[in-house]
PDB file of N, CA and C in Angstrom:
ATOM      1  N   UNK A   1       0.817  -1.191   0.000  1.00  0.00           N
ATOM      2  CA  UNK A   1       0.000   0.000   0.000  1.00  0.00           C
ATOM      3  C   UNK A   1       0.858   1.250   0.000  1.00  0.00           C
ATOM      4  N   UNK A   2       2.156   0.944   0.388  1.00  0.00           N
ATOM      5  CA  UNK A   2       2.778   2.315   0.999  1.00  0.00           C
ATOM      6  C   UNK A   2       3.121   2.612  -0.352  1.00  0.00           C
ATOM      7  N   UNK A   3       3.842   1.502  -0.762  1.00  0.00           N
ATOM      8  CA  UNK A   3       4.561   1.786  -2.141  1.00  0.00           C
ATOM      9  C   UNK A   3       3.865   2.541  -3.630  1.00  0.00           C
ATOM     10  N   UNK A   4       2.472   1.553  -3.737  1.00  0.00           N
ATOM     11  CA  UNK A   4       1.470   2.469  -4.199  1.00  0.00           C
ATOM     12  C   UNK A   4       1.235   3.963  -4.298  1.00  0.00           C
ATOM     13  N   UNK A   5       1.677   4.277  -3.089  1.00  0.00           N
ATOM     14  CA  UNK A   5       1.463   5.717  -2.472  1.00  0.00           C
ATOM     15  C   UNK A   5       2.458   6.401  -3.052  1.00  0.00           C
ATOM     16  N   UNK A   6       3.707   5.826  -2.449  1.00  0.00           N
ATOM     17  CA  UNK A   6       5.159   6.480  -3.101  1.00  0.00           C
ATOM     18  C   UNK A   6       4.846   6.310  -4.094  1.00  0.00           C
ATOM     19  N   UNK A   7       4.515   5.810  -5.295  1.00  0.00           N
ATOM     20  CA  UNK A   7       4.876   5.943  -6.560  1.00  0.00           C
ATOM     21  C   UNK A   7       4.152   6.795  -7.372  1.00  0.00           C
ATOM     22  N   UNK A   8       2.482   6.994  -7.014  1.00  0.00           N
ATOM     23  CA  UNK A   8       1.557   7.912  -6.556  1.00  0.00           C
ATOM     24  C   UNK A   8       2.267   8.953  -6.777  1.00  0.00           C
ATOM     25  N   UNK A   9       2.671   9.316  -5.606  1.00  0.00           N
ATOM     26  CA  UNK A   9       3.515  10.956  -5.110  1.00  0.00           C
ATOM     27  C   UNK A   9       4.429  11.030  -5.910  1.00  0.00           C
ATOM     28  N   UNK A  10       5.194  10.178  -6.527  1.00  0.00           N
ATOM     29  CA  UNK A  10       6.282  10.703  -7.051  1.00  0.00           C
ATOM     30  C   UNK A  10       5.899  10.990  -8.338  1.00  0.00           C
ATOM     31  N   UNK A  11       4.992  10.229  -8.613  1.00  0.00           N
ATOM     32  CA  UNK A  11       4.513  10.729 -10.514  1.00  0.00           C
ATOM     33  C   UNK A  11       3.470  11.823 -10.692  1.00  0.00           C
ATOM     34  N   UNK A  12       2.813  12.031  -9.570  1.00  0.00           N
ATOM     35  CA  UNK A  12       2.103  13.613  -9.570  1.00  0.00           C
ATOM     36  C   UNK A  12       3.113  14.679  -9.372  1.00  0.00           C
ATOM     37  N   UNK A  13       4.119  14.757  -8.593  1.00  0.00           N
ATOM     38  CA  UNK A  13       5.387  15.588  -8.296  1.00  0.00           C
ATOM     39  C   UNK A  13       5.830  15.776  -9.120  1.00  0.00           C
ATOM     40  N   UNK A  14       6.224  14.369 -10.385  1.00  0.00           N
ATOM     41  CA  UNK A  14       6.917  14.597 -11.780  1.00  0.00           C
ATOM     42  C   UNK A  14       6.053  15.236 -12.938  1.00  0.00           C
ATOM     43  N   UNK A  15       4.763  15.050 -12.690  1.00  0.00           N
ATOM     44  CA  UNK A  15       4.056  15.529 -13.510  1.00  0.00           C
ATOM     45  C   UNK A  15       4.129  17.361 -13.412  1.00  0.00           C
ATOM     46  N   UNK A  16       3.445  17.897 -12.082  1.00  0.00           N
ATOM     47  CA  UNK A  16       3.372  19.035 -12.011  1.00  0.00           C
ATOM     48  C   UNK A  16       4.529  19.166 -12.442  1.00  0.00           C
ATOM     49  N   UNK A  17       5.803  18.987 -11.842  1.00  0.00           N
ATOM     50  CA  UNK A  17       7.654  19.429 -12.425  1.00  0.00           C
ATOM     51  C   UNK A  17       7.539  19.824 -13.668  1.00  0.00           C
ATOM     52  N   UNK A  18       7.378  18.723 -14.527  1.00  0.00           N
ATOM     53  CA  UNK A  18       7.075  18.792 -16.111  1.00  0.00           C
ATOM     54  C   UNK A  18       6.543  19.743 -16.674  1.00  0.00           C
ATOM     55  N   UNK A  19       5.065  19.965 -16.282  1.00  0.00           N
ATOM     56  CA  UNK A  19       4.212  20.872 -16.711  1.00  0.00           C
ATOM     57  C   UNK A  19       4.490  22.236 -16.678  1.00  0.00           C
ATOM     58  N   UNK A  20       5.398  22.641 -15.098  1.00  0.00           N
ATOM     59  CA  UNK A  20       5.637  23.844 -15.342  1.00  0.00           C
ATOM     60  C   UNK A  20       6.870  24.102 -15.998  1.00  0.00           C
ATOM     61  N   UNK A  21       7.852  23.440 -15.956  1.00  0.00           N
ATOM     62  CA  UNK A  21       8.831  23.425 -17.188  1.00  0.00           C
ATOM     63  C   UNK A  21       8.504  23.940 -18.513  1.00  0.00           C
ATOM     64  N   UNK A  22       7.404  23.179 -19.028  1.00  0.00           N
ATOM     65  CA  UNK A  22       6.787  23.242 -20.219  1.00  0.00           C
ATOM     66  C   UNK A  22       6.029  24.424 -20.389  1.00  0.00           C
ATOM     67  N   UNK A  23       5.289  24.810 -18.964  1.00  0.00           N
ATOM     68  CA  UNK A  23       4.990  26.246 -19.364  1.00  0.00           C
ATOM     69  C   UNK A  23       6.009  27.086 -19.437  1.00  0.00           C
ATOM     70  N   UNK A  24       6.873  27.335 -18.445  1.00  0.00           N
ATOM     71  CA  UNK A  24       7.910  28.066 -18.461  1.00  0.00           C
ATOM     72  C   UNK A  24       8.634  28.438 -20.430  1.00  0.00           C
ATOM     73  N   UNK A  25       9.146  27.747 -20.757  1.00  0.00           N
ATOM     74  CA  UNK A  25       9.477  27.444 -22.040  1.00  0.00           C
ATOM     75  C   UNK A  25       8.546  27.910 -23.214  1.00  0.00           C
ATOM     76  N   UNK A  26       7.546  27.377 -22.884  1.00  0.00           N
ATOM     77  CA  UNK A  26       6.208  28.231 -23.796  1.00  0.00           C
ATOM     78  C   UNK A  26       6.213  29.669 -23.561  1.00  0.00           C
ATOM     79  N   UNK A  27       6.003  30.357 -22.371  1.00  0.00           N
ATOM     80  CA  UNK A  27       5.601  31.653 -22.134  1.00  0.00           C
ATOM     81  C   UNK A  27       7.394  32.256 -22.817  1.00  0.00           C
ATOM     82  N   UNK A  28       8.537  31.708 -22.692  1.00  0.00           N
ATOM     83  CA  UNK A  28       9.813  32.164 -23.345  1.00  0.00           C
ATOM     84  C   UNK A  28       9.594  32.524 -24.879  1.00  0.00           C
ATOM     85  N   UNK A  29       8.822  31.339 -25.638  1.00  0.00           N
ATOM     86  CA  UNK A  29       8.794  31.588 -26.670  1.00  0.00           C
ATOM     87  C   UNK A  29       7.253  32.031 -27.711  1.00  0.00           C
ATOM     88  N   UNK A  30       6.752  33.391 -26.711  1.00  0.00           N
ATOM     89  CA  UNK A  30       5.922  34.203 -27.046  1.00  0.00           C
ATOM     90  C   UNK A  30       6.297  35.204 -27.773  1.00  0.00           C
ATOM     91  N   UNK A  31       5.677  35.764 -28.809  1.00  0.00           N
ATOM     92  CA  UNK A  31       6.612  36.831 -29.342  1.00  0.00           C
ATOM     93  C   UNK A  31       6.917  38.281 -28.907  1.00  0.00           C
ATOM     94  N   UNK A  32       5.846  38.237 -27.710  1.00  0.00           N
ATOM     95  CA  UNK A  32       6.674  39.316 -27.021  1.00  0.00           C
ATOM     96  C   UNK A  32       7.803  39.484 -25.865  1.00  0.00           C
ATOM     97  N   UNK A  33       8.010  37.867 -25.476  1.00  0.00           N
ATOM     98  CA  UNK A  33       8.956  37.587 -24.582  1.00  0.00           C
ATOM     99  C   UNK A  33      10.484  37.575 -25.344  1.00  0.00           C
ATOM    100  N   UNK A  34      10.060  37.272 -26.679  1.00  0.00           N
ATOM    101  CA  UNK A  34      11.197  37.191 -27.835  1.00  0.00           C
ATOM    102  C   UNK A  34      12.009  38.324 -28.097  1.00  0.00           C
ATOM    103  N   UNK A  35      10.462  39.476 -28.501  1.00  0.00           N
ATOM    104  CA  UNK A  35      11.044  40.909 -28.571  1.00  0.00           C
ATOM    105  C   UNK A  35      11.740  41.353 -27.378  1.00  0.00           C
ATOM    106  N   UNK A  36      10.971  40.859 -26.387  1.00  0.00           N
ATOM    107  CA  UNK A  36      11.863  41.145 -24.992  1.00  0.00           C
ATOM    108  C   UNK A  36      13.182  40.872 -24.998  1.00  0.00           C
ATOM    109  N   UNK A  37      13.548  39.670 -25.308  1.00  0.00           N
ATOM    110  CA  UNK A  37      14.967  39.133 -25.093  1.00  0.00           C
ATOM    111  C   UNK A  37      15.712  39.952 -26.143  1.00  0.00           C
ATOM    112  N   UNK A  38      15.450  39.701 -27.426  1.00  0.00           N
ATOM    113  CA  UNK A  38      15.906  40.715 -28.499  1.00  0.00           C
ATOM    114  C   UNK A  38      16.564  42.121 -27.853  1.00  0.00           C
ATOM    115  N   UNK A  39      15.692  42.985 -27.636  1.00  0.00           N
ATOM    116  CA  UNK A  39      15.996  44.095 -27.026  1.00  0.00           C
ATOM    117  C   UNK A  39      17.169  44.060 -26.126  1.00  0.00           C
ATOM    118  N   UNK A  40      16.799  43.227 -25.093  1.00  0.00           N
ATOM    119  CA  UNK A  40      17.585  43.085 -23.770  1.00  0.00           C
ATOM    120  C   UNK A  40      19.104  42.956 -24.697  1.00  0.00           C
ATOM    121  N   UNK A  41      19.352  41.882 -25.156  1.00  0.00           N
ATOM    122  CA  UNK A  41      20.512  41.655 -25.963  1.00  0.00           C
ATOM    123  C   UNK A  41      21.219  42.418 -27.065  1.00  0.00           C
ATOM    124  N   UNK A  42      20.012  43.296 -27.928  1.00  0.00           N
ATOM    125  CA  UNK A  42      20.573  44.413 -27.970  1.00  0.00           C
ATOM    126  C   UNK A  42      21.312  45.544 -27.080  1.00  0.00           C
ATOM    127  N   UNK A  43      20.557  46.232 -26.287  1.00  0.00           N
ATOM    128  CA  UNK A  43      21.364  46.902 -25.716  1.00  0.00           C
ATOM    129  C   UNK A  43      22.597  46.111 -24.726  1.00  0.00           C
ATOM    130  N   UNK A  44      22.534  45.160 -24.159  1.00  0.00           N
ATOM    131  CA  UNK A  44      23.440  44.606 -23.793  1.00  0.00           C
ATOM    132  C   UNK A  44      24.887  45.119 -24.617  1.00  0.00           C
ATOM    133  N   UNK A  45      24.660  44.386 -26.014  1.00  0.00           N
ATOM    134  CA  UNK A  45      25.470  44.239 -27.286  1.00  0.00           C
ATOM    135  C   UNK A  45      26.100  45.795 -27.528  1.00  0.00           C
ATOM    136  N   UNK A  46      25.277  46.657 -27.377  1.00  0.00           N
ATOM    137  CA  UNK A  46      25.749  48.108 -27.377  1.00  0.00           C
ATOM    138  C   UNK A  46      26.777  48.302 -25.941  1.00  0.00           C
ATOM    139  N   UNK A  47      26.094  47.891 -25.223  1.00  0.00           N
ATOM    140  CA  UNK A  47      26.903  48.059 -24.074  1.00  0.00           C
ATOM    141  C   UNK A  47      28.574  47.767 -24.251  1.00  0.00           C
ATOM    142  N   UNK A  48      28.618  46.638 -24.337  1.00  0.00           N
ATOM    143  CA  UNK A  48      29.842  45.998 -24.500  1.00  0.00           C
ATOM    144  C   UNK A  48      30.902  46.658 -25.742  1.00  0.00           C
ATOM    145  N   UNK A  49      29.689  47.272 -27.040  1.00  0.00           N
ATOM    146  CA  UNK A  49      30.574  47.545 -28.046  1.00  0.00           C
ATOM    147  C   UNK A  49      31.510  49.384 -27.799  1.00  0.00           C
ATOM    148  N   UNK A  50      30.284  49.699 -26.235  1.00  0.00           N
ATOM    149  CA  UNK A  50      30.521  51.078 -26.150  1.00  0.00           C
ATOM    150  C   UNK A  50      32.017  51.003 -25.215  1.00  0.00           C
ATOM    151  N   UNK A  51      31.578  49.903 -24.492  1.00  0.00           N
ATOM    152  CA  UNK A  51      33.076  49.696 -23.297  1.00  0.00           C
ATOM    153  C   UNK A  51      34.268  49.561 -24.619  1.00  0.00           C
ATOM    154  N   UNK A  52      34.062  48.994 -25.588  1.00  0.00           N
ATOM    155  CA  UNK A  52      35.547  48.588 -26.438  1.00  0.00           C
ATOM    156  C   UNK A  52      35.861  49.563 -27.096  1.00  0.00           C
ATOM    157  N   UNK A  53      34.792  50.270 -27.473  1.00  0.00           N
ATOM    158  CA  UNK A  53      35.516  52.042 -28.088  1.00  0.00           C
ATOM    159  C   UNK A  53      35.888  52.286 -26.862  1.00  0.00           C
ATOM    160  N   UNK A  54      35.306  52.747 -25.978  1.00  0.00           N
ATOM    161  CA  UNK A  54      36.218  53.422 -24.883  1.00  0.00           C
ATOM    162  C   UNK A  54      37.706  53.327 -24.854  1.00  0.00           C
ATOM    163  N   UNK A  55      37.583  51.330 -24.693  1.00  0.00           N
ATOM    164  CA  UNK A  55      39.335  50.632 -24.329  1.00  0.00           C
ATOM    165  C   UNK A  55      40.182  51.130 -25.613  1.00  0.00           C
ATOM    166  N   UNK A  56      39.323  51.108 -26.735  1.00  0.00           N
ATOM    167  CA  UNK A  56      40.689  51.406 -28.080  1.00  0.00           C
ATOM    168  C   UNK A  56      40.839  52.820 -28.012  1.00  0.00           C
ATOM    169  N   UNK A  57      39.834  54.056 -27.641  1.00  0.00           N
ATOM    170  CA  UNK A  57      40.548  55.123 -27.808  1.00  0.00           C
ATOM    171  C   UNK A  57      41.258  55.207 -26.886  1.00  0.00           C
ATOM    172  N   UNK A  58      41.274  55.003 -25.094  1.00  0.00           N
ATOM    173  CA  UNK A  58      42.153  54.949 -24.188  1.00  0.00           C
ATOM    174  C   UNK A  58      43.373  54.243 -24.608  1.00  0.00           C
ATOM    175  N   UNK A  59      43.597  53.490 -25.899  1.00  0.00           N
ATOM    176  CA  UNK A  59      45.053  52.871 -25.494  1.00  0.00           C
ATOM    177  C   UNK A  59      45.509  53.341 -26.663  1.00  0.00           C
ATOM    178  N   UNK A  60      44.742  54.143 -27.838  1.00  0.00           N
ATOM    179  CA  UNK A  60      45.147  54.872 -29.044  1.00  0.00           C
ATOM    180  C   UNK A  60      46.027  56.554 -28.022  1.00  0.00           C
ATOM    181  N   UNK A  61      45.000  56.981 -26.940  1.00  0.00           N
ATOM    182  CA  UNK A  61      45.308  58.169 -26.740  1.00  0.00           C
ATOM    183  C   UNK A  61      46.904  57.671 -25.872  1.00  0.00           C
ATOM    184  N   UNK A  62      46.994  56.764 -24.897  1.00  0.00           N
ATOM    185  CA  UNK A  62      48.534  56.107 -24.329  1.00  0.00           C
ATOM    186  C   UNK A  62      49.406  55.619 -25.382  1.00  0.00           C
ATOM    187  N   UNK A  63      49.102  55.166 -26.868  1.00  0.00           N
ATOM    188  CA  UNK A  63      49.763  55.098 -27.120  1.00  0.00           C
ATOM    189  C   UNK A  63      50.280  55.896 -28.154  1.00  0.00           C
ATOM    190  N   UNK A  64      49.432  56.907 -28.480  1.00  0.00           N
ATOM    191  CA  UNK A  64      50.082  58.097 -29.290  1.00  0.00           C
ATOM    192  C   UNK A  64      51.123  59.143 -28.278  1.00  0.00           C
ATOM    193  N   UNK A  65      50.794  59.466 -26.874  1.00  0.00           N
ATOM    194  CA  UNK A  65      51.660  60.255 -26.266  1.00  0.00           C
ATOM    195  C   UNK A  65      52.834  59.375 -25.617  1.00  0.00           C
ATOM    196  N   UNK A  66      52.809  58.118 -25.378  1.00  0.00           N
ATOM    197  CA  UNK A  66      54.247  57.149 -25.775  1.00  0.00           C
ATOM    198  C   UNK A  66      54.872  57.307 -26.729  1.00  0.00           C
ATOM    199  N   UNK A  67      54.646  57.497 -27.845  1.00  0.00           N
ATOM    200  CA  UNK A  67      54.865  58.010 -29.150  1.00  0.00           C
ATOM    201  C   UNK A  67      55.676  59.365 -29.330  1.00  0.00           C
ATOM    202  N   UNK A  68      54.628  60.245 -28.975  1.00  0.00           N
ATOM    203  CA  UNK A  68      55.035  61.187 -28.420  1.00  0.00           C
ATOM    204  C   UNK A  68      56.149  61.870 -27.980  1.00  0.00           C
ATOM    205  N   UNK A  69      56.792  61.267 -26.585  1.00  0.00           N
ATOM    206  CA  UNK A  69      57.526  61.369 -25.913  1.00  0.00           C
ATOM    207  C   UNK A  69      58.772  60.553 -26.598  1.00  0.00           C
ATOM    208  N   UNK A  70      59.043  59.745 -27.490  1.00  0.00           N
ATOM    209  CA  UNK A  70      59.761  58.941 -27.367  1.00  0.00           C
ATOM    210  C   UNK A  70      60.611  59.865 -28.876  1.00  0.00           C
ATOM    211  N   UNK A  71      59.064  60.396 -29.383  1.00  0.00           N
ATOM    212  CA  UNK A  71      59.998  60.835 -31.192  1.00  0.00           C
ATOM    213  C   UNK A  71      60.118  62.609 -30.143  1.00  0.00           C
ATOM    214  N   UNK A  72      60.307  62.970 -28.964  1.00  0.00           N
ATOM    215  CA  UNK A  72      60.326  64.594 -28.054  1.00  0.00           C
ATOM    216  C   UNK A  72      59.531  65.395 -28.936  1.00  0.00           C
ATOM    217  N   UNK A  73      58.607  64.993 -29.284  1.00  0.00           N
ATOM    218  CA  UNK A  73      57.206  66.076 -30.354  1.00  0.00           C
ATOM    219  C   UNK A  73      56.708  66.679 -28.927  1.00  0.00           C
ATOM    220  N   UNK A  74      56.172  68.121 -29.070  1.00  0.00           N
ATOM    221  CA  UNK A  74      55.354  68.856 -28.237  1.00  0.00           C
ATOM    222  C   UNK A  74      53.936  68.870 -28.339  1.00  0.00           C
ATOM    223  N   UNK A  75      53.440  67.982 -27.374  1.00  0.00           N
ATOM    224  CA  UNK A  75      52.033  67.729 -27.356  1.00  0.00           C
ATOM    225  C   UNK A  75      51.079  69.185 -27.610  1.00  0.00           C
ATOM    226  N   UNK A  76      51.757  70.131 -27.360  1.00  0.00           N
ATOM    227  CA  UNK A  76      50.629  71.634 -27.678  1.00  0.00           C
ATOM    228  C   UNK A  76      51.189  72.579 -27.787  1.00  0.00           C
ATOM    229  N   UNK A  77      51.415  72.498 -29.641  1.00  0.00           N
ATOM    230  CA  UNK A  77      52.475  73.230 -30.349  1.00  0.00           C
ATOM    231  C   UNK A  77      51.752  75.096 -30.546  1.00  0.00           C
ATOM    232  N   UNK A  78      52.479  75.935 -30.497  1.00  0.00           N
ATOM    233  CA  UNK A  78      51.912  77.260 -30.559  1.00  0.00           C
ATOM    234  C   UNK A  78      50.974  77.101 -31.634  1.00  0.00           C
ATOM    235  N   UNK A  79      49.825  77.491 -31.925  1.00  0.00           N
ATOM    236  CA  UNK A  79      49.138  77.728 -33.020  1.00  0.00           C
ATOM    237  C   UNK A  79      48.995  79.214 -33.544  1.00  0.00           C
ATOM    238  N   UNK A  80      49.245  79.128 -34.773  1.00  0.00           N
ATOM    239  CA  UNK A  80      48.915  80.574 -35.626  1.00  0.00           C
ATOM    240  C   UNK A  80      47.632  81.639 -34.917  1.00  0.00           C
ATOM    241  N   UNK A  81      47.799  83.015 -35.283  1.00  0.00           N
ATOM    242  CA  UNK A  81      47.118  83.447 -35.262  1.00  0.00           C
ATOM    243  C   UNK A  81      45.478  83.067 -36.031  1.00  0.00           C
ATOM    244  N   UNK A  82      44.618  83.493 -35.944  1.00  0.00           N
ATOM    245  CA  UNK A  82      43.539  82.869 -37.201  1.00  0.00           C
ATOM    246  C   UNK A  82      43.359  83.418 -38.062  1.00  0.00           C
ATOM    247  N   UNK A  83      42.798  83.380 -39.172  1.00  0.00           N
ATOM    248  CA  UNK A  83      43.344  84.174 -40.408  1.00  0.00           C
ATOM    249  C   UNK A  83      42.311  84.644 -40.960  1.00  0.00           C
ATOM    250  N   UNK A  84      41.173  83.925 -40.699  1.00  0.00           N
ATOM    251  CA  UNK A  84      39.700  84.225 -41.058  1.00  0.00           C
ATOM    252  C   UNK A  84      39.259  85.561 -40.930  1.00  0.00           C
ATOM    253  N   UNK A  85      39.416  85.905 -39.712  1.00  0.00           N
ATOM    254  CA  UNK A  85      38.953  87.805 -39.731  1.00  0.00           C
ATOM    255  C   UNK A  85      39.531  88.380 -40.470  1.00  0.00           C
ATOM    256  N   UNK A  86      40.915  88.498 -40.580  1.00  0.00           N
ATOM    257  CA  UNK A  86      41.761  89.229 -41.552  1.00  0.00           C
ATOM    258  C   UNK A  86      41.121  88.958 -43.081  1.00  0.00           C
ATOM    259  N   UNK A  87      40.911  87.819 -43.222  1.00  0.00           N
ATOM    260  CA  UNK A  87      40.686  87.649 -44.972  1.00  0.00           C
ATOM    261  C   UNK A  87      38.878  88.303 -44.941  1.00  0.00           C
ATOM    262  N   UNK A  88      38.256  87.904 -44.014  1.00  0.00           N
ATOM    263  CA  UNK A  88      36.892  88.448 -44.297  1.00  0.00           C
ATOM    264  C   UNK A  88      36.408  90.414 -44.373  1.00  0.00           C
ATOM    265  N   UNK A  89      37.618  90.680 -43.280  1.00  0.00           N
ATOM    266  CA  UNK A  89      37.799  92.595 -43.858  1.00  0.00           C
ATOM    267  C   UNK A  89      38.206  92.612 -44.784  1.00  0.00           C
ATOM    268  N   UNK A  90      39.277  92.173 -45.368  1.00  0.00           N
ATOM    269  CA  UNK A  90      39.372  92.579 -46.683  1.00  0.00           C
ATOM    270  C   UNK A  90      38.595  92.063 -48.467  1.00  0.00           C
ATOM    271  N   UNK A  91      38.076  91.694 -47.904  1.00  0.00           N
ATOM    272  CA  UNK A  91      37.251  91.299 -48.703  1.00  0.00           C
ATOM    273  C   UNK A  91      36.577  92.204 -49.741  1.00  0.00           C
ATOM    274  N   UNK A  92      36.161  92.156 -50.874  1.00  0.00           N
ATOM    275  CA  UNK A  92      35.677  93.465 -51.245  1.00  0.00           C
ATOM    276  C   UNK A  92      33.918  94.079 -50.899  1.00  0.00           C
ATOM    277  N   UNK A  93      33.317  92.676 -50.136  1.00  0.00           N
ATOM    278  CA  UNK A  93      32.181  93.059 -49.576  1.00  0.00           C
ATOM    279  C   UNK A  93      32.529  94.292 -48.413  1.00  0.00           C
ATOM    280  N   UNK A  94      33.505  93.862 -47.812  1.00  0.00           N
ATOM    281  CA  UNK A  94      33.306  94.594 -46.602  1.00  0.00           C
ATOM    282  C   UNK A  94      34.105  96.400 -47.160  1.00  0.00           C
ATOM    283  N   UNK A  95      34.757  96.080 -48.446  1.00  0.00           N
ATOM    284  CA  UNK A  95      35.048  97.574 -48.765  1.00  0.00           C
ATOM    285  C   UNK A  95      34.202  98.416 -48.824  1.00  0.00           C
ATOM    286  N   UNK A  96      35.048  99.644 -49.625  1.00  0.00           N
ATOM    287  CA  UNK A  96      34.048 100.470 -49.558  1.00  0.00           C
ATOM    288  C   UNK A  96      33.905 100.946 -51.118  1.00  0.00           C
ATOM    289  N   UNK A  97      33.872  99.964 -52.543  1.00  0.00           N
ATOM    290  CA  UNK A  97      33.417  99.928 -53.334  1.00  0.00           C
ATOM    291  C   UNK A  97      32.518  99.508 -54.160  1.00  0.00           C
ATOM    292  N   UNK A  98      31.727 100.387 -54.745  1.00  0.00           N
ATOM    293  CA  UNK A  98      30.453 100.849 -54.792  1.00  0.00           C
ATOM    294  C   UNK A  98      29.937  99.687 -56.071  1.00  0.00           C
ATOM    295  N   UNK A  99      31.015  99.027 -56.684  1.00  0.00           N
ATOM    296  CA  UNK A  99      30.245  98.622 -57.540  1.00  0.00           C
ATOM    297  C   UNK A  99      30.394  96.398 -57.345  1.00  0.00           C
ATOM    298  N   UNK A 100      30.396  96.585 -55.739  1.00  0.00           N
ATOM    299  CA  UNK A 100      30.785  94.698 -55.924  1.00  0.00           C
ATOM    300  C   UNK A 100      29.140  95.135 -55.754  1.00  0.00           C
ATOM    301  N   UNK A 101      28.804  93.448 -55.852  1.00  0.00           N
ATOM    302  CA  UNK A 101      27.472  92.725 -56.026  1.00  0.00           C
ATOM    303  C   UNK A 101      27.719  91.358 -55.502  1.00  0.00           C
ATOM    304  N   UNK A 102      26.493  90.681 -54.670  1.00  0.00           N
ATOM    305  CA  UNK A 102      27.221  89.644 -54.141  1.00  0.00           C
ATOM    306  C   UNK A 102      26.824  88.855 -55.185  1.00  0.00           C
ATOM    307  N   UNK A 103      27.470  87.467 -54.914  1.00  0.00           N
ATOM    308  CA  UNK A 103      27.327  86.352 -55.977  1.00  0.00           C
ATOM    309  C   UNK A 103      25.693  85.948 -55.852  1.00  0.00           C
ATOM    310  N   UNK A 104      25.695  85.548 -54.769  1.00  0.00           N
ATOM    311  CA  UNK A 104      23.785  84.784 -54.560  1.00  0.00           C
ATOM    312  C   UNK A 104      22.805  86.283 -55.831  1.00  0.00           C
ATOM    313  N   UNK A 105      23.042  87.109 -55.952  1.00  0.00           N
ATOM    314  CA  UNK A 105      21.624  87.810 -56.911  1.00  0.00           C
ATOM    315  C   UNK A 105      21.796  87.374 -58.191  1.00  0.00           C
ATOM    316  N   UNK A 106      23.232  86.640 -58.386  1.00  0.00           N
ATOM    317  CA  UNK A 106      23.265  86.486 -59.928  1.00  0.00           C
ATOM    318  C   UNK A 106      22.655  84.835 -60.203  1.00  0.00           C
ATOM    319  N   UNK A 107      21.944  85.045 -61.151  1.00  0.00           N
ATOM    320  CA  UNK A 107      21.152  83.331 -61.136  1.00  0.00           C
ATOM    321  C   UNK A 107      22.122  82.590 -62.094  1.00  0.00           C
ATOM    322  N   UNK A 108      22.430  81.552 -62.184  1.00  0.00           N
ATOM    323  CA  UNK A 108      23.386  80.930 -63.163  1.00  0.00           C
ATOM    324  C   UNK A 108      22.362  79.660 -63.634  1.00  0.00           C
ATOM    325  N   UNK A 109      22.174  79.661 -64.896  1.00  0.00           N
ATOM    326  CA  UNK A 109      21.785  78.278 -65.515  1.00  0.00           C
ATOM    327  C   UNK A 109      22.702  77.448 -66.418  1.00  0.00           C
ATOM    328  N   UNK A 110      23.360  76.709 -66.333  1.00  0.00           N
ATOM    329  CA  UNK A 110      24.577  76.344 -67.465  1.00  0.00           C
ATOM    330  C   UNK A 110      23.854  75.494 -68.587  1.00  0.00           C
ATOM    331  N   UNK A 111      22.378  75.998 -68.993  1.00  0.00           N
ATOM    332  CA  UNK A 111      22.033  75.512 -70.025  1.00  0.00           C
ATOM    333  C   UNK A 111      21.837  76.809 -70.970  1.00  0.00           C
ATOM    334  N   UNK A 112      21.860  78.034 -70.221  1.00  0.00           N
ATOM    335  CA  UNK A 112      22.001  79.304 -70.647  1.00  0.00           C
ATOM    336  C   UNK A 112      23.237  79.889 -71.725  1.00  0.00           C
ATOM    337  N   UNK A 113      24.464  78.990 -71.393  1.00  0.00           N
ATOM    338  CA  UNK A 113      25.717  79.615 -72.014  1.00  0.00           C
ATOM    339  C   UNK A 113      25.185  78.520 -73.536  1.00  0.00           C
ATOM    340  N   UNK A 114      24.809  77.860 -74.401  1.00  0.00           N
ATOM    341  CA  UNK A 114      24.608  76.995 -75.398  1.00  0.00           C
ATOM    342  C   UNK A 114      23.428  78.013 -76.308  1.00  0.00           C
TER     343      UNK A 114
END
């Protein structure tokens, strides 16, 4: 009788086990549990690809000023004055002759010159 019992218990125990296994696994492969995982693993995937830019520019930036130091280059060489203001006063817009015209009023069609 006992044994009956035990074997009873143990195959309703295995059963429920089973069943929720089987649900478990089902509700995984819903398609919004899918999109779920998708996602998740996307950004994961970003994650990881953002840490490895980080590591290559950190060992591009150590190993360009190893570099650096080794060929005695000056990491922050004087720079020129800028040249842009100077060229934009003299310009002949900004003169004081009477007969420039800017380019934009003139219309150009290059089917016009034929």
């Amino acid at each position: 009788m006992f044994r009956r019992t035990f074997w009873f218990t143990a195959g309703a125990a295995a059963g429920v086990w089973a069943t929720t296994k089987v649900n478990r696994k089902l509700k995984q492969l819903t398609p919004e549990s899918l999109a779920a995982q998708a996602a998740n693993k996307a950004i994961e995937a970003g994650h990881r690809l953002k840490d490895f830019a980080l590591d290559v520019r950190d060992g591009m930036a150590e190993r360009e000023a190893e570099l650096d130091e080794a060929l005695g280059l000056d990491r922050h060489p004087e720079l020129p004055a800028p040249r842009r203001i100077a060229a934009i006063e003299n310009s002949p817009k900004h003169s004081k002759n009477p007969t420039y015209v800017e380019r934009s009023t003139y219309s150009y069609n290059r089917n016009e010159d034929h």
